[in-house]
Every structure is written in C-alpha cells, then in structure tokens.
Protein backbone atom coordinates (compact mmCIF):
# COMPACT_ATOMS: atom_id res chain seq x y z
CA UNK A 1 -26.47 23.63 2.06
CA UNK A 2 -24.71 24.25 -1.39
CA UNK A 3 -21.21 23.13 -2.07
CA UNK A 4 -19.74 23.13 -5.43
CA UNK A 5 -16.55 22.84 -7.26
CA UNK A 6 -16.68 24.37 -10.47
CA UNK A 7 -14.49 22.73 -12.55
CA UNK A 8 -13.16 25.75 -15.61
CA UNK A 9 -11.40 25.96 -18.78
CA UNK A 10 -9.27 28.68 -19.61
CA UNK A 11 -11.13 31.90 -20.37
CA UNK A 12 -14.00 30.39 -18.86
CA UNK A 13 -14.71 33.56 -16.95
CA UNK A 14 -13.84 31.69 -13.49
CA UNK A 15 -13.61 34.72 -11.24
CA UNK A 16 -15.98 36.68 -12.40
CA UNK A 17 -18.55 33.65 -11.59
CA UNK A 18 -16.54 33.87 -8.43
CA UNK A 19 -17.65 37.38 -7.77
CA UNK A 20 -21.55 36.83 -9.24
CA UNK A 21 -21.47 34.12 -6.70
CA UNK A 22 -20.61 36.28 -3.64
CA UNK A 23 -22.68 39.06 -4.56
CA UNK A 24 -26.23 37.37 -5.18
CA UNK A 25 -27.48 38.06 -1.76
CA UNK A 26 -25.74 41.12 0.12
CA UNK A 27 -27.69 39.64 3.46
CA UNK A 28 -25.41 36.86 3.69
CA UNK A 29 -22.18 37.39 5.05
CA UNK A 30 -19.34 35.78 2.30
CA UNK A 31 -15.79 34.90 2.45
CA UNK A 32 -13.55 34.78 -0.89
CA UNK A 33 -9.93 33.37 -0.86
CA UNK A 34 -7.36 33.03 -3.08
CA UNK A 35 -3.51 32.10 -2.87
CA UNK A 36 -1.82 34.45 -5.21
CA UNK A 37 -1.59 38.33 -4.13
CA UNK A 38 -2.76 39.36 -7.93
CA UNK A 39 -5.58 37.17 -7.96
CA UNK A 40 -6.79 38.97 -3.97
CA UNK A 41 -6.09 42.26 -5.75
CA UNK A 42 -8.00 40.84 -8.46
CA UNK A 43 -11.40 40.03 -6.92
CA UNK A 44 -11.57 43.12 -4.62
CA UNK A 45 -10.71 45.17 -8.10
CA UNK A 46 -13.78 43.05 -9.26
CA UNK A 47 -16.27 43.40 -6.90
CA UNK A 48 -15.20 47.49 -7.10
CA UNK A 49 -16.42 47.64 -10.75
CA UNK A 50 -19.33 45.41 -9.82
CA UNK A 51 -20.65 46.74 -6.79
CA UNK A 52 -19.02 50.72 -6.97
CA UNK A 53 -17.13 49.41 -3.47
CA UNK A 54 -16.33 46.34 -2.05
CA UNK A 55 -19.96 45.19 -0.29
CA UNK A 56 -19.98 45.29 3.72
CA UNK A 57 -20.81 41.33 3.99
CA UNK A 58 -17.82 40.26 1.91
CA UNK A 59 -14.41 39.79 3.10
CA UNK A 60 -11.77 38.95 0.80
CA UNK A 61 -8.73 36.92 2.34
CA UNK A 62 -5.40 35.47 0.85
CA UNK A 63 -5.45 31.48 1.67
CA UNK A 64 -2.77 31.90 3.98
CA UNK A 65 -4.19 35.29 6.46
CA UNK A 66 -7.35 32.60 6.42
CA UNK A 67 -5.85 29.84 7.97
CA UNK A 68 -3.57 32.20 10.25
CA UNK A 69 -6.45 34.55 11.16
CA UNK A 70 -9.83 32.44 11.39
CA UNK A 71 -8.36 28.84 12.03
CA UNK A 72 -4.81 28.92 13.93
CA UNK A 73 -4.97 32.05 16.45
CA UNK A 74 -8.73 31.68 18.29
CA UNK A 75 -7.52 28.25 19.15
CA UNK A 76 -4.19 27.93 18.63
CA UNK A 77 -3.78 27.08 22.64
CA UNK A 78 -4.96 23.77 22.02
CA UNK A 79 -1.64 22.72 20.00
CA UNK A 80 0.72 25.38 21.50
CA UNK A 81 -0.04 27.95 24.45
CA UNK A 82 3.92 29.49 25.01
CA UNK A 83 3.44 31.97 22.50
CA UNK A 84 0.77 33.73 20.53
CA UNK A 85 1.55 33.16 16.45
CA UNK A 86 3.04 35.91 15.32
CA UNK A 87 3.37 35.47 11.47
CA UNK A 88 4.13 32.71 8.65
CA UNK A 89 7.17 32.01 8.03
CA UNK A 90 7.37 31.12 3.91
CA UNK A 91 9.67 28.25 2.61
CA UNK A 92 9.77 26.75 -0.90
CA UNK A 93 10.75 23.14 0.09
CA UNK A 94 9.65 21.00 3.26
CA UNK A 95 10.26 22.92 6.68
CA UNK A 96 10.97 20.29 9.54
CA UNK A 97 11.51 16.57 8.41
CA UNK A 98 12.31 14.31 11.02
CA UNK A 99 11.22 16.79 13.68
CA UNK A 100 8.68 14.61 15.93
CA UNK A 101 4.90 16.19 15.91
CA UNK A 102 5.20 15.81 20.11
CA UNK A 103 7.43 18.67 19.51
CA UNK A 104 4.85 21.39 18.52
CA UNK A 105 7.31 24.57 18.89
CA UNK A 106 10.01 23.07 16.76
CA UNK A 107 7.80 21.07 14.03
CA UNK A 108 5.51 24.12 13.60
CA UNK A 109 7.87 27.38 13.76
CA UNK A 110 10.52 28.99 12.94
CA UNK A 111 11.80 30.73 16.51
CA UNK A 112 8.58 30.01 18.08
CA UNK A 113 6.30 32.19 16.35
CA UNK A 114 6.55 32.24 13.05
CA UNK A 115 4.54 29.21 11.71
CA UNK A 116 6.16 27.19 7.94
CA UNK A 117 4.12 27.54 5.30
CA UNK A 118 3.92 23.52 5.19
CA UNK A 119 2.57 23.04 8.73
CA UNK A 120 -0.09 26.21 8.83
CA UNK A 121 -2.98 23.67 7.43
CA UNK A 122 -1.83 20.93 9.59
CA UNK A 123 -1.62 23.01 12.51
CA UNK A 124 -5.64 24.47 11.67
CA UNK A 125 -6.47 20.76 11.27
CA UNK A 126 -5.37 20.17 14.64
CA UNK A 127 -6.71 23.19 16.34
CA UNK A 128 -10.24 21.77 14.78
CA UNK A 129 -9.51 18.00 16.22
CA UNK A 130 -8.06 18.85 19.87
CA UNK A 131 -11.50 21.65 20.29
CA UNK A 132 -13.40 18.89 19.19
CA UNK A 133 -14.94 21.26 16.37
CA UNK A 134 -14.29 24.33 17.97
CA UNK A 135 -12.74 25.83 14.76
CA UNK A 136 -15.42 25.05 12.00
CA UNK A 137 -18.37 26.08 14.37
CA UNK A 138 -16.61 29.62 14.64
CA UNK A 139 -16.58 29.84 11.11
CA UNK A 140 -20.24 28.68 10.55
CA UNK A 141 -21.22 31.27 13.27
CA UNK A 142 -19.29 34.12 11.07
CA UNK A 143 -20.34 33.10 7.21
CA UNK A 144 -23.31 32.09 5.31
CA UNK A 145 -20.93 31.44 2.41
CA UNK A 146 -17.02 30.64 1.38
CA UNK A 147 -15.71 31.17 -2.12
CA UNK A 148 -12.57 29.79 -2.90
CA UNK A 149 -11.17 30.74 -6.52
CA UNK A 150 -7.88 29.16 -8.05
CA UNK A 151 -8.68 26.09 -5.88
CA UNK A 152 -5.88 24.17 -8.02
CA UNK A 153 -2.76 26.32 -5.96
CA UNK A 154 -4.00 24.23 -2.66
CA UNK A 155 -1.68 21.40 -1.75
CA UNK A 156 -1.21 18.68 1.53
CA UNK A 157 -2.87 19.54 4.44
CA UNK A 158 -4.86 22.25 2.42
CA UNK A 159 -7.33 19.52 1.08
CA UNK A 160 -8.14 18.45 5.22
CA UNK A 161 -9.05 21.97 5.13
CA UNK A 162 -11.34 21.86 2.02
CA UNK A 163 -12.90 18.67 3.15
CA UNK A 164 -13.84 20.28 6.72
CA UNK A 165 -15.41 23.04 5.08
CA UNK A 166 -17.44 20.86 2.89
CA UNK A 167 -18.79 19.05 5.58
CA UNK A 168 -19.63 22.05 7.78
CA UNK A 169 -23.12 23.82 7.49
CA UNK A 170 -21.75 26.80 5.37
CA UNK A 171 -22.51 26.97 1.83
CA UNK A 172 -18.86 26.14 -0.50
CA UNK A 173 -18.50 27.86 -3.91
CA UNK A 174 -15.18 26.64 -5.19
CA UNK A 175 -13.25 27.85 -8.90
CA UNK A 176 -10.64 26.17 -10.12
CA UNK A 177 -8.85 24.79 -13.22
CA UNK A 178 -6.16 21.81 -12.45
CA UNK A 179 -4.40 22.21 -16.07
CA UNK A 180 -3.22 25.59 -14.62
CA UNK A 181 -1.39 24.47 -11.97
CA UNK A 182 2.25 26.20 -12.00
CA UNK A 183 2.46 28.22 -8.30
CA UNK A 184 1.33 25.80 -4.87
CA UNK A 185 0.21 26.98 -1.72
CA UNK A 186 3.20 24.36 0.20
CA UNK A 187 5.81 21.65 -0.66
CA UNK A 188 4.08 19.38 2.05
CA UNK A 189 4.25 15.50 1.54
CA UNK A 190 0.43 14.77 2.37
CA UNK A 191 -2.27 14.35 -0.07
CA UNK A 192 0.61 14.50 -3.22
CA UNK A 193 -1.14 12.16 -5.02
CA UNK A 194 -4.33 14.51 -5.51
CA UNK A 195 -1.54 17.37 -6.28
CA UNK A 196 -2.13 19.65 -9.58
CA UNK A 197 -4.42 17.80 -12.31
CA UNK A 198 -4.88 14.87 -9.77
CA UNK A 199 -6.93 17.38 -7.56
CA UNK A 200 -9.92 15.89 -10.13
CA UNK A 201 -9.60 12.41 -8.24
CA UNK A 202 -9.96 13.79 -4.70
CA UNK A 203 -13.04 16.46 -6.45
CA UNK A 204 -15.10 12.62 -7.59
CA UNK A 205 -13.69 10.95 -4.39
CA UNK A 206 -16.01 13.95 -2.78
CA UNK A 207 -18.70 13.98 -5.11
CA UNK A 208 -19.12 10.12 -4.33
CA UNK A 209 -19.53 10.58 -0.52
CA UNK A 210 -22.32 13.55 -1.41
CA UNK A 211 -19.72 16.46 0.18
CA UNK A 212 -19.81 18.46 -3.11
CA UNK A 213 -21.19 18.23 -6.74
CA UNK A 214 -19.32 19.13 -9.65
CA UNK A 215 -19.54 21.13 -12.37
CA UNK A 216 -17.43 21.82 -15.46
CA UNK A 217 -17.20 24.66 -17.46
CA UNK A 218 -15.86 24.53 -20.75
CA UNK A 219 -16.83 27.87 -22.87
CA UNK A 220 -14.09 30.04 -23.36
CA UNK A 221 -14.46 33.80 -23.55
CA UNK A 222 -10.64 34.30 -24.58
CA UNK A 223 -9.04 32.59 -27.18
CA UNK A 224 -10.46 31.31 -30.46
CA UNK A 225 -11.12 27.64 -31.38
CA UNK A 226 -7.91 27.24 -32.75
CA UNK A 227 -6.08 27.92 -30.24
CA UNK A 228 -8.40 26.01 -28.12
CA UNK A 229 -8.48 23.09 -29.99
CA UNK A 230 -4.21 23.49 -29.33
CA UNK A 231 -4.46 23.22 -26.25
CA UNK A 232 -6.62 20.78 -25.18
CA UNK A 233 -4.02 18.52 -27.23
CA UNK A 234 -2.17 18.46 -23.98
CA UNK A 235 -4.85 16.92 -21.65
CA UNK A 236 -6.95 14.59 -24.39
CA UNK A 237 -8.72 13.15 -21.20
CA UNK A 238 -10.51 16.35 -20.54
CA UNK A 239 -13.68 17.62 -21.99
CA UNK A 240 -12.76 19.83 -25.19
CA UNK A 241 -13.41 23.58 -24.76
CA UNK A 242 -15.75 25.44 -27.26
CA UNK A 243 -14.72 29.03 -27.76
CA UNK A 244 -17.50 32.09 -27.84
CA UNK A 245 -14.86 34.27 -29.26
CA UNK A 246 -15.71 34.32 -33.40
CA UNK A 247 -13.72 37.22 -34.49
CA UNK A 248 -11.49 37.39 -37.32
CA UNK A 249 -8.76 39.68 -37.45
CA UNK A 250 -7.17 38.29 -40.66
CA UNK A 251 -4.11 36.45 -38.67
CA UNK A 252 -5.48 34.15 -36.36
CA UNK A 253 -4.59 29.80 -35.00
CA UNK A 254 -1.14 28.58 -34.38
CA UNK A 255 1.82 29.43 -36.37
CA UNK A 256 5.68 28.23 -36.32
CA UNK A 257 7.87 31.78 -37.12
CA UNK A 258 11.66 30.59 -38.14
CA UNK A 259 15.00 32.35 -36.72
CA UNK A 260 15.24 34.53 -39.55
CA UNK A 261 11.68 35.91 -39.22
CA UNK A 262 10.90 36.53 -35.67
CA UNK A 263 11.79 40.05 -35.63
CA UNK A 264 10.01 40.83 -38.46
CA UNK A 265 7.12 39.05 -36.73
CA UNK A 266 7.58 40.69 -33.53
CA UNK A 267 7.65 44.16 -35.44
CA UNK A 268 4.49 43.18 -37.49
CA UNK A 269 2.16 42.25 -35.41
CA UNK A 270 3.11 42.83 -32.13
CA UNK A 271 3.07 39.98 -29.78
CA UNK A 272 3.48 39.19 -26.34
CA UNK A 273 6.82 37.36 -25.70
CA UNK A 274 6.21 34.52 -23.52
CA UNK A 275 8.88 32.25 -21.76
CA UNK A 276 9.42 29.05 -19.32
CA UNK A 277 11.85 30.90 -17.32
CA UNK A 278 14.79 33.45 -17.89
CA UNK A 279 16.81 30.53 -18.64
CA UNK A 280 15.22 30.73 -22.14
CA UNK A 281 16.89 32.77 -24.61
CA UNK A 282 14.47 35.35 -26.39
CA UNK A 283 16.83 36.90 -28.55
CA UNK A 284 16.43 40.10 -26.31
CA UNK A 285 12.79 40.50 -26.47
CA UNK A 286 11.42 41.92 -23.46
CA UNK A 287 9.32 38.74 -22.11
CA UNK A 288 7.78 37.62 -19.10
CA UNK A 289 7.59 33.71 -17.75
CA UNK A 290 4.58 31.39 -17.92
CA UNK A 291 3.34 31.17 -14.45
CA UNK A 292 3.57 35.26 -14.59
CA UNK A 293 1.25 35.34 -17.22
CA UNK A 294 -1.53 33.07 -15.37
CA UNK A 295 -4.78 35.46 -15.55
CA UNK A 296 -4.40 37.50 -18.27
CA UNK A 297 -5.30 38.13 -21.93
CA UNK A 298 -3.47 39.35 -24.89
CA UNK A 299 -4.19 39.46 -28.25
CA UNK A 300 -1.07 37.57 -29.55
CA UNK A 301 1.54 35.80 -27.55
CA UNK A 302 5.09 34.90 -28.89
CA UNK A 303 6.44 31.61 -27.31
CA UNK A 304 10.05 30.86 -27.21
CA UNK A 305 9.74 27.22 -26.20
CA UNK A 306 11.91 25.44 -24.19
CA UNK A 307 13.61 21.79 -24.72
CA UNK A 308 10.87 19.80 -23.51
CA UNK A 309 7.83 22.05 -25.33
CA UNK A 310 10.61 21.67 -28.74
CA UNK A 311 10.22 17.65 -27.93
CA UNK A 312 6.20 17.96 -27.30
CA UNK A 313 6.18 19.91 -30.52
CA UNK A 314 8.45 17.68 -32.91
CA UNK A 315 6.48 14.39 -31.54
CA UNK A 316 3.11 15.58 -30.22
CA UNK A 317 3.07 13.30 -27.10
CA UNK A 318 1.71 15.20 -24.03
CA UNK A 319 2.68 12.29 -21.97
CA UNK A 320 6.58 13.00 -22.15
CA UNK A 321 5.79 16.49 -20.57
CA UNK A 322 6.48 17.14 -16.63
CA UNK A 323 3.69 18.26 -15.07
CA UNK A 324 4.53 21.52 -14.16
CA UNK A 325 5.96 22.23 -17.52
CA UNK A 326 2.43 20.92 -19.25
CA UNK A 327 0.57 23.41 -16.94
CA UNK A 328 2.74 26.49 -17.63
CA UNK A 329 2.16 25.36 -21.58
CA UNK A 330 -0.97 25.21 -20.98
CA UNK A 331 -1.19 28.69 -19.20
CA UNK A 332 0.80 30.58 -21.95
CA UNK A 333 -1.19 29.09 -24.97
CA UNK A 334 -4.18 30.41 -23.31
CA UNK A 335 -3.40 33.72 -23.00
CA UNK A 336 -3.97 34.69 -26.56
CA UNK A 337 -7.08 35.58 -28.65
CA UNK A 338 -6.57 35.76 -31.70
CA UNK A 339 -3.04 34.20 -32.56
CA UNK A 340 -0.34 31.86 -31.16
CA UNK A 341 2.83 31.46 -32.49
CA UNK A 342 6.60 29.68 -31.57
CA UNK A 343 9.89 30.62 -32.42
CA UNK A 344 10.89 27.46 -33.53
CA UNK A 345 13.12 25.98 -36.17
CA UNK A 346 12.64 22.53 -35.72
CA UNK A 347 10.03 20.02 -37.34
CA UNK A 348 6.44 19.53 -36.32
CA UNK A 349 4.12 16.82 -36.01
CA UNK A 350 1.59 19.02 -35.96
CA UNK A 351 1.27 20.83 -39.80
CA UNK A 352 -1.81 20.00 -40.25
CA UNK A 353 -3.05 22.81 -37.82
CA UNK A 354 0.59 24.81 -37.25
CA UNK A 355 1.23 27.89 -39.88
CA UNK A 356 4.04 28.84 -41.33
CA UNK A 357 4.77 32.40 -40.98
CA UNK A 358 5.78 33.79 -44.18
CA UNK A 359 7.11 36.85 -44.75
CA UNK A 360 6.15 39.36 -47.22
C-alpha cells in the first residue's frame, strides 16, 4: 500500500496534485476530504474541468460529514445506542470540560444528538476500539484510496484518525502545508503539541515507524522569487522555495508605500488590500482578512500590517511572531505574483530587499 504526506509550499500546485492523484485510475474507488467548504467546492470544481464531471468512483467529503457519515453512525451503538446522531453541533472553544467520558450523552452532545465538534474524532476513535476494528475494515471494504488535502486544518483527536488510516490497507495521499495554518478543524486539548507547524514532528514521528513517507514540495507556480525569498524569512528552518514564475511586469518584489502615497498606489496599480482582521484600519479600502484569502492568487496584494507584523518588520525576528499571526503572514504574502507591498511608515530591517515606493 501507498501512503504519503506531501509536504507543499505555497503555490506549489497542492490540490491540483490532489486531484491528478484521485483521477489516475477511474477503477479504483477514491475518497477526497477537506475541512474548509471553499476548498470541497474547490476540488469538485477541479475534477469538473478535469474530468468534464465529477468521475463515478470519487466521492468528495468535508472532514467533518466523513467522520459523521463513514466513522460515527454505522457504529455509533458501540459508544451510545439512545439515540441515532443527528448532526454536529460546531463550537469555537472546548465543549464539555470536566464532564466524565462514562457519561457518553453529556461529554459527546449537545441535547443528545448533536455531537461537539471537539469530541466527533474522539467519538470515531472509539467506535473503531469498542468494534474491535469494525470501523476501518468498513472503510477498506468501500475505498481503494483516501486523499486528504489541507491536512494542516486537522487538530486533537483528528491525528488518531490519520494514524488509523495509515495503518489500514487503503492507499493515503495526503496535501498539506503547516506554515498555512490559520482555520482548525477543533479547539480539542489532545495532540496540541503536533498543532499547526508542529504537525511536521508527528509527519517524521510516522515516517520513522514506516506508516507514511514524506515528500516536500517546494516549486512555486505563484509568486516570484522575491516574494518567495520574503517569505520563507518567517520559517528559516524550512527548505527555501524556488519559484517557476519568471515574468517581469516592470513592478515586481517587496515594497514599503508611506501614508501619503497609498492611494496613489492603490489607484496605480491596483492591488489587493489585505488585512489581519477588521480591527485593522485600511483607510477605507475595501479589503478582505488573511485567513479569507488562503487559496487564491492575485497579481498584487496591499498589506496593512498589524502591530505585531510592524514589530516583525522593524526587527526581522520571526520568533517574536504568534503562531497564528506568522501563518496568516505567511498566507497573505503568498497570494501575490508579481508584487507585495505594506502600508507602513515605520523603519525596516529589511532595505536591502524592501522598495520604496516612489511616486512620480
């Protein structure tokens, strides 16, 4: 059997190896799964262009129908018989804390039926345990092949999930890049120390016990070596990313635009306007957040930065940045081509690569 993690730059072209994957024999029956709704609407848009319609042997699932439809319900009498699992109940933070497991229809649900997003994986987990198997050997039966794209979303119990499917007999494509992770499947205590870029510990902890091999992928399709070059600056450990994209348009890297010339910027060359949140002030220039922008490409993007992106950009230290707020960096730089540039007053540590826009 074949499992591997594909480990992808920005740009890399992730899904689209995703859907080259699923597609290379139409006899075998394939599953693809992603968290976010866009990135589902995504692949099925994908394999329509591909293929003319979405083939007969691929299904295309969100994470979360997954778990609810082909792990919890065919078993879910094993952990809980009163009712049959209606829905999932979503929840930002942690559901039930100092609920005791014994109590299945209080730790698990939300008026008996509706299952937290932070217990769904356990629950699967358990389903698999208590049938002694029953769970995986359904899904072997069903599919020759799994595909998992945006693997980095996955949190807690998620990675028991992963690690099941790894060691069953169906073939494991998984896609995923951990410097892009702003959006999680579940607030959920277990596993946090493999959460966002740590996922890379628990990928070599599998590698090491022969579950998976992995593979990195660092051409990028999008942006152009300067920007690139930008923004591996904020994970130095990782392997550098070598851009195929070689066109010139006459205005292209990283460039600082001061107060007094951002409109005329804006006007000029017409940028996307790129934010942390709506708590940033973009001088009334219709923008859209970070994590929003995960997935696409523009030509130029606009960054208003925030405090601690100001602090990252007067002192150059990735180190000082949050997590989260390194991976929705991360996300907006690559989103552009050709150009990058920051509304920013301030000093940089970085002029040896950062323009000045100047007006003329």
């Amino acid at each position: 059997m074949t499992k591997r993690i594909v480990i992808a730059a920005a740009g890399s072209r992730k899904t689209t190896s995703l859907i080259e994957e699923s597609i290379l024999d139409l006899n075998l029956r394939a599953l693809s799964l992603t968290y976010t709704i866009e990135n589902y609407n995504e692949i099925r848009l994908c394999l329509t262009k591909k293929c003319g319609v979405i083939p007969g042997n691929i299904e295309v699932m969100t994470w979360y129908s997954f778990l609810l439809r082909e792990c919890v319900r065919p078993y879910q009498n094993y952990v809980y018989d009163k009712k049959r699992i209606d829905s999932i109940c979503f929840i930002e933070g942690q559901s039930t804390k100092f609920i005791p497991k014994a109590n299945a229809e209080k730790y698990f649900f939300y008026k008996g039926n509706k299952i937290f997003t932070d217990k769904i994986a356990e629950f699967a987990c358990r389903c698999n345990e208590l049938s002694e198997g029953l769970v995986i050997r359904r899904l072997e039966a069903i599919y020759n092949k799994i595909l998992i794209d945006e693997v980095q979303d996955l949190a807690g119990y998620d990675f028991d999930v992963l690690e099941m499917l790894l060691r069953s007999k169906i073939n494991i494509y998984i896609v995923g890049d951990c410097r892009q992770s702003t959006y999680f499947t579940n607030c959920s205590p277990k596993n946090k120390q493999f959460k966002g870029q740590n996922i890379v510990n628990l990928f070599k902890a599998w590698e090491k016990l022969k579950l998976c091999s992995i593979v990195e992928k660092t051409e990028c399709y999008r942006c152009n070596q300067y920007i690139c070059d930008f923004a591996d600056r904020l994970y130095p450990d990782m392997a550098k990313t070598i851009s195929q994209n070689s066109f010139i348009t006459g205005h292209d890297g990283i460039f600082i635009v001061k107060g007094d010339g951002i409109y005329d910027y804006y006007t000029k060359y017409h940028p996307i306007v790129l934010r942390d949140s709506k708590r940033t002030d973009t001088l009334g220039l219709s923008s859209i957040n970070f994590g929003v922008s995960k997935g696409k490409s523009y030509d130029r993007v606009l960054i208003f930065p925030n405090g601690p992106i100001k602090e990252y950009l007067k002192n150059g230290d990735p180190s000082q940045l949050k997590p989260k707020t390194k991976s929705g960096f991360y996300v907006a730089l690559t989103r552009a081509r050709y150009s990058v540039a920051f509304a920013y007053d301030g000093k940089s540590c970085f002029d040896e690569i950062i323009n000045e826009y100047i007006r003329y």
